[in-house]
Protein backbone atom coordinates (compact mmCIF):
# COMPACT_ATOMS: atom_id res chain seq x y z
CA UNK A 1 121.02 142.68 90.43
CA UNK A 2 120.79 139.12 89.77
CA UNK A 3 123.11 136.61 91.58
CA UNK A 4 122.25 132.98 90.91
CA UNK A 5 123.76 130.81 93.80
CA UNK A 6 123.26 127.06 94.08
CA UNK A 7 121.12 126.69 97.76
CA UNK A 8 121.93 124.17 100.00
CA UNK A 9 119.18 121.34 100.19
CA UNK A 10 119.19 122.63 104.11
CA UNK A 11 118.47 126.67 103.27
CA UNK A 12 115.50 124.97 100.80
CA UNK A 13 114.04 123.10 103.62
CA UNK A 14 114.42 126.36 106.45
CA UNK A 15 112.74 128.28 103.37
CA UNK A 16 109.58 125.89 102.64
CA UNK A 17 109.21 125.14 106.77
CA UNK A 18 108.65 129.11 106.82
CA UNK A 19 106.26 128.55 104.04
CA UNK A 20 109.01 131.14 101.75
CA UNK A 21 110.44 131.05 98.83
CA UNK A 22 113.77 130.23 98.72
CA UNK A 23 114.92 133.74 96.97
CA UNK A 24 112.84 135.33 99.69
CA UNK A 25 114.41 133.65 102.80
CA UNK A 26 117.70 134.30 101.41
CA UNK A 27 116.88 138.07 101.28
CA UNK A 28 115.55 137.59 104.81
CA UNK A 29 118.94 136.30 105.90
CA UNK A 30 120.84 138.88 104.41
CA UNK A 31 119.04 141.90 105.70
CA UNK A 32 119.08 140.55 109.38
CA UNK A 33 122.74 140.07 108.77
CA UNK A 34 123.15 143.20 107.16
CA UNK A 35 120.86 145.03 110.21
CA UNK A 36 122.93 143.63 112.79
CA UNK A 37 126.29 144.02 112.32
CA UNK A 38 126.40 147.62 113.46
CA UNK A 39 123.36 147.39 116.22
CA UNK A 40 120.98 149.42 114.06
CA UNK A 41 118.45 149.00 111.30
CA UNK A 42 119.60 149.44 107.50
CA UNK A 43 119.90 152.97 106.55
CA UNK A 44 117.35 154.04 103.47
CA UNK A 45 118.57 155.38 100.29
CA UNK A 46 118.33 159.09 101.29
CA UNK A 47 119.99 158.36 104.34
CA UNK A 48 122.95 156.91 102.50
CA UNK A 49 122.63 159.49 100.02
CA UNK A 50 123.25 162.36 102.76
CA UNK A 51 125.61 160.55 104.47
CA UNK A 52 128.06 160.57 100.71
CA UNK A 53 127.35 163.79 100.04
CA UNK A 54 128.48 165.01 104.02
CA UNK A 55 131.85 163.46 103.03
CA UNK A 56 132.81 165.43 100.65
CA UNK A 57 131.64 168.78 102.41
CA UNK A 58 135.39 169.84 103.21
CA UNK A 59 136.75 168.43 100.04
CA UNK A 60 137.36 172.42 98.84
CA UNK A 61 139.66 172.55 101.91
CA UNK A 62 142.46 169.81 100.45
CA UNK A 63 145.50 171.32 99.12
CA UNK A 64 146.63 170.22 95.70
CA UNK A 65 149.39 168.00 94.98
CA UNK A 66 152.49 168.94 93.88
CA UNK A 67 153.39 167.57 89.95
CA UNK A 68 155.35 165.47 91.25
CA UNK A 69 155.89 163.71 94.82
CA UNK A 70 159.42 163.81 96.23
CA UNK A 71 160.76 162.28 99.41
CA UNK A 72 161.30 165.84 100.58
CA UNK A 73 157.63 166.66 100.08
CA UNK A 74 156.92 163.70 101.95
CA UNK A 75 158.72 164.70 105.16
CA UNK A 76 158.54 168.84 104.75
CA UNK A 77 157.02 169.16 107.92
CA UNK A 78 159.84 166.37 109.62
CA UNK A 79 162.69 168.42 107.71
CA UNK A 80 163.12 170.76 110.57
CA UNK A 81 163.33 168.25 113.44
């Protein structure tokens, strides 16, 4: 995917003081942003992968909707209390 972004003359000059490009200091931002916001390292494509495919595991288990969706199949199970 290609996002062109107009940089700040100050994300330039962090860029070329780290002797980077500007595209790769960017990406540089982004993954330590990306790493950090949950305490852990980015997951890898398999891992993401697994982790999709474990949420739909039960998905055999949920009953079907009715045609159509009354009020009273709404609140069935509060039609007794």
């Amino acid at each position: 995917m290609v996002i062109n972004l107009r940089v700040p003359d100050e994300i330039a000059a962090l860029a070329e003081a780290r002797g980077q490009r500007v595209e790769e200091f960017v990406q540089d931002l982004l993954a330590q942003q990306l790493g950090t916001q949950n305490g852990s390292a980015p997951r890898s494509e398999a891992e993401v992968r697994a982790w999709l495919s474990s949420m739909g595991q039960f998905s055999g288990k949920i009953p079907p909707l009715p045609e159509t969706i009354s009020r009273d199949w709404i609140y069935q199970e509060h039609a007794d209390t």
